[in-house]
Protein backbone atom coordinates (compact mmCIF):
# COMPACT_ATOMS: atom_id res chain seq x y z
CA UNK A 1 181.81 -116.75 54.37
CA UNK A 2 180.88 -115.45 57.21
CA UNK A 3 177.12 -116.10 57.71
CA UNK A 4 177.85 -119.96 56.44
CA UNK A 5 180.38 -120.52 59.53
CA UNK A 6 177.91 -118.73 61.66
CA UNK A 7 175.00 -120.63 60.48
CA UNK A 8 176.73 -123.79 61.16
CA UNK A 9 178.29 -122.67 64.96
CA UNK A 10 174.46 -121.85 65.33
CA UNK A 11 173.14 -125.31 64.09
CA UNK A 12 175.94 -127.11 66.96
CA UNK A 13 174.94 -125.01 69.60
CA UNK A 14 171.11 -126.10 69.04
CA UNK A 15 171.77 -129.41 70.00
CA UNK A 16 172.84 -128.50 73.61
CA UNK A 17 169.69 -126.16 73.74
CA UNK A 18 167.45 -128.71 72.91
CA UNK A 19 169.22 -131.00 75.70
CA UNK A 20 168.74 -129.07 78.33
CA UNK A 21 165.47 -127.81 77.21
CA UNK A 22 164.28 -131.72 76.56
CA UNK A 23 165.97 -132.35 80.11
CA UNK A 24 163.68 -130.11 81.89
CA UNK A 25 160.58 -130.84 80.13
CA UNK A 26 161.23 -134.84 81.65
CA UNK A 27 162.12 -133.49 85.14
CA UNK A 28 158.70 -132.10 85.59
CA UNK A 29 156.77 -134.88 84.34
CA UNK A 30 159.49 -137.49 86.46
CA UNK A 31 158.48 -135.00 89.67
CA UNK A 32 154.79 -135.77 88.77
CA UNK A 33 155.08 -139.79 88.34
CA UNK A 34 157.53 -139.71 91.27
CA UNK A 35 154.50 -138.79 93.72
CA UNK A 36 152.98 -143.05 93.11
CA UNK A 37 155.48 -144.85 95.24
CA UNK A 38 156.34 -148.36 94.88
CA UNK A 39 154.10 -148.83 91.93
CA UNK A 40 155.39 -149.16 88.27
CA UNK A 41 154.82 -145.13 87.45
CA UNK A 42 156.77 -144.58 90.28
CA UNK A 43 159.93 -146.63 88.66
CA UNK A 44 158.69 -145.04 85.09
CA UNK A 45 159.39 -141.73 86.99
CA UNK A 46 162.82 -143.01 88.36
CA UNK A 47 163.26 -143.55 84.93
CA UNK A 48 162.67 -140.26 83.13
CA UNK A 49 164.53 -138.54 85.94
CA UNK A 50 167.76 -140.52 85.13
CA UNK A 51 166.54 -139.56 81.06
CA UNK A 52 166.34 -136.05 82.08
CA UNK A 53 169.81 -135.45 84.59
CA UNK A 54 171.66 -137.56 81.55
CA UNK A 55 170.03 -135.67 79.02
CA UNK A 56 170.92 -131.90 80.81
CA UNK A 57 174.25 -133.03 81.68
CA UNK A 58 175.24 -134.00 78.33
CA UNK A 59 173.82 -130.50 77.62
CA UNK A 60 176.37 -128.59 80.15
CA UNK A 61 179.05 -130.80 79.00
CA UNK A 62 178.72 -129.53 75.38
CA UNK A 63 178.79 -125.85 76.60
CA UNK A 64 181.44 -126.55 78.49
CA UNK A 65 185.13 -125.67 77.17
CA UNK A 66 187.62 -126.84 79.45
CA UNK A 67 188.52 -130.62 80.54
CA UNK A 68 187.94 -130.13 84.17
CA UNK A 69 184.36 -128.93 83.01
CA UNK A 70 183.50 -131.88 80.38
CA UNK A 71 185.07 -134.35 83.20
CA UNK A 72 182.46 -132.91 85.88
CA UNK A 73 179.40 -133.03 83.61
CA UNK A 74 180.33 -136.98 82.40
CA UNK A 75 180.41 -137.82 86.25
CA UNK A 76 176.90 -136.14 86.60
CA UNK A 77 175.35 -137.55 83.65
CA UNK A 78 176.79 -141.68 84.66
CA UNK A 79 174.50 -141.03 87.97
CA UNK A 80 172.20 -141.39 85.01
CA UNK A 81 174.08 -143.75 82.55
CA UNK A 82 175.24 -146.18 85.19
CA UNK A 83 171.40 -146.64 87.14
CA UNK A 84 169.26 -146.54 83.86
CA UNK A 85 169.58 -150.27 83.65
CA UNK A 86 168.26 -151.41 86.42
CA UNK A 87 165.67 -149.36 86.97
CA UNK A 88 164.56 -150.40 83.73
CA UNK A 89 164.51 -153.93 85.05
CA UNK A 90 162.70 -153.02 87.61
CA UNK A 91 160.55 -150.87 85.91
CA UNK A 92 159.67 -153.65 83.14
CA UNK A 93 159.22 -156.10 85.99
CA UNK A 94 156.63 -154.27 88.04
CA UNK A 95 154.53 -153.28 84.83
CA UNK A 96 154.42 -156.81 83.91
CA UNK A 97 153.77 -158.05 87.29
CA UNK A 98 156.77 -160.06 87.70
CA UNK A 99 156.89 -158.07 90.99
CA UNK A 100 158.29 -161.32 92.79
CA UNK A 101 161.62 -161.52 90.97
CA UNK A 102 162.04 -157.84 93.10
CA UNK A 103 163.51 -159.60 96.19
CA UNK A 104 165.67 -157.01 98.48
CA UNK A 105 168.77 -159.55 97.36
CA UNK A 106 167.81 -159.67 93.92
CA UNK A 107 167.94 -155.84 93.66
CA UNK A 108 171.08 -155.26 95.79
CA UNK A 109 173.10 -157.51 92.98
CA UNK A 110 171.37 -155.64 90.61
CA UNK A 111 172.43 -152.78 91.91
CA UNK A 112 176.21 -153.89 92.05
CA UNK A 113 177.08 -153.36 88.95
CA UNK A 114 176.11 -149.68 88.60
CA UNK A 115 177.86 -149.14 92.07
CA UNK A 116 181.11 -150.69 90.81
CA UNK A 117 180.48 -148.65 87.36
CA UNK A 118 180.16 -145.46 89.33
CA UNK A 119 183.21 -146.16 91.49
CA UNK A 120 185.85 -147.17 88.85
CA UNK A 121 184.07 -144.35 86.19
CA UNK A 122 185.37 -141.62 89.07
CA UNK A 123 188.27 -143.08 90.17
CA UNK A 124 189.82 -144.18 86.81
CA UNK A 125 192.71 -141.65 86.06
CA UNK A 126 194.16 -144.22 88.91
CA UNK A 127 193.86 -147.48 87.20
CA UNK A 128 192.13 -146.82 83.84
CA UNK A 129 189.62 -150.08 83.78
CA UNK A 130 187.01 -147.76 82.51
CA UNK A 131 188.33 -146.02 79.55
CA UNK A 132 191.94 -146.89 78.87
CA UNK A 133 192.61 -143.09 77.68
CA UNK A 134 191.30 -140.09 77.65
CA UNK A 135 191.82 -136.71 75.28
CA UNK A 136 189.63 -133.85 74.71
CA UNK A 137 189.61 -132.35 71.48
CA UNK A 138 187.80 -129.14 69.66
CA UNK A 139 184.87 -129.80 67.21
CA UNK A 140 184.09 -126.53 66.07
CA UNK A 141 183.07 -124.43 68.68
CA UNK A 142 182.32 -127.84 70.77
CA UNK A 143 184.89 -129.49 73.36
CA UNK A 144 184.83 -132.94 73.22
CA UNK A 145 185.94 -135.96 75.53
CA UNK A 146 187.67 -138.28 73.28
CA UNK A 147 187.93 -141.83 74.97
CA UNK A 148 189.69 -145.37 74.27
CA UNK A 149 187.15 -148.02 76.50
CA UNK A 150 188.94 -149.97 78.86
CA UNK A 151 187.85 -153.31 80.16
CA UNK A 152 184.93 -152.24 82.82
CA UNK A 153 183.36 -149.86 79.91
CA UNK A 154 182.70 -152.79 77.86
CA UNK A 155 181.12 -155.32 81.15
CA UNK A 156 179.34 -152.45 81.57
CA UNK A 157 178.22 -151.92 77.89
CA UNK A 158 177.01 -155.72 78.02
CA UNK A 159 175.08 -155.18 81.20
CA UNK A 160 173.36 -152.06 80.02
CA UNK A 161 172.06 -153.06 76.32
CA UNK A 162 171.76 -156.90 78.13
CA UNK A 163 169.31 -155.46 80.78
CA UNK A 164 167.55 -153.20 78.34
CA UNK A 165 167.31 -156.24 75.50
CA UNK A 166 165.64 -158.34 78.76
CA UNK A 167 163.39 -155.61 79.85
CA UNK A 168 162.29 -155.68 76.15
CA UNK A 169 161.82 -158.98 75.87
CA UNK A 170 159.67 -159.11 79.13
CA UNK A 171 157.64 -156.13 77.82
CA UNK A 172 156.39 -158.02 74.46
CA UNK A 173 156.17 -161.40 75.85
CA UNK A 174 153.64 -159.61 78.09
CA UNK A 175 151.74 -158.11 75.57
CA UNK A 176 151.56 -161.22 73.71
CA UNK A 177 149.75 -163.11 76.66
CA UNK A 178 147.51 -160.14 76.94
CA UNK A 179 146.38 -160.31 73.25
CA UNK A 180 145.05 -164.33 73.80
């Protein structure tokens, strides 16, 4: 019985491993894009530095065993979670050179909505816009955050896969007009 149970506790702690390990393999190559400023590399490396602090956090959070621990690591990785959009945007714009969409307006409103994300995400055991509940539960040898999405956590949803679907959509309608 034994080796079965520890086979498994094995298999779930791999997953964490290969977080942080996949974390730091993207935070050297970010630090290595990161050195071409303003250009699109330099938003690619934005980019895979938000991949690689969401990616590590998420890794902590699953080692970690207590609420106040899991609570800390989620506020790390939605530095990541909350930005990702939008540099994305900004990202897909540059590569495409759509570079004069990029006004200093433009990218403050952007910018809004991750702000406000960040804000209510840390401050919601006072109001609970962003999830409506939270619980923490055991999965094996795994703590878990267990959460009911609130109202802000599904704007923010939207904005995310709406921003990603866009950048998508900018990406292959510039590689269509690159084919002809």
């Amino acid at each position: 019985m034994c080796p079965y149970i520890c086979a498994v506790v094995d298999l779930l702690l791999l997953f964490p491993l290969t977080l942080l390990l996949s974390g730091l393999i993207a935070f050297v190559f970010a630090a290595r894009l990161l050195k071409r400023k303003f250009s699109a590399v330099f938003w690619c490396g934005l980019l895979m530095l938000a991949a690689a602090n969401w990616a590590t956090a998420y890794g902590f959070q699953l080692f970690s065993s207590q609420p106040e621990g899991i609570k800390f690591w989620v506020a790390i990785q939605y530095l990541s979670i909350a930005t990702i959009p939008v540099i994305w945007i900004i990202f897909c714009l540059k590569l495409t050179g759509r570079d004069k969409w990029l006004r200093a307006r433009h990218v403050l409103l952007l910018f809004a909505v991750p702000l406000l994300t960040l804000f209510l995400h840390i401050s919601n055991e006072y109001h609970h816009f962003y999830y409506s509940d939270v619980s923490f539960i055991r999965n094996g040898p795994l703590a878990q955050m267990k959460i009911e999405p609130g109202p802000w956590y599904k704007i923010h949803t939207l904005f995310f896969y709406g921003l990603l679907a866009w950048g998508l959509v900018l990406l292959v309608s510039s590689l269509k007009s690159a084919g002809k």
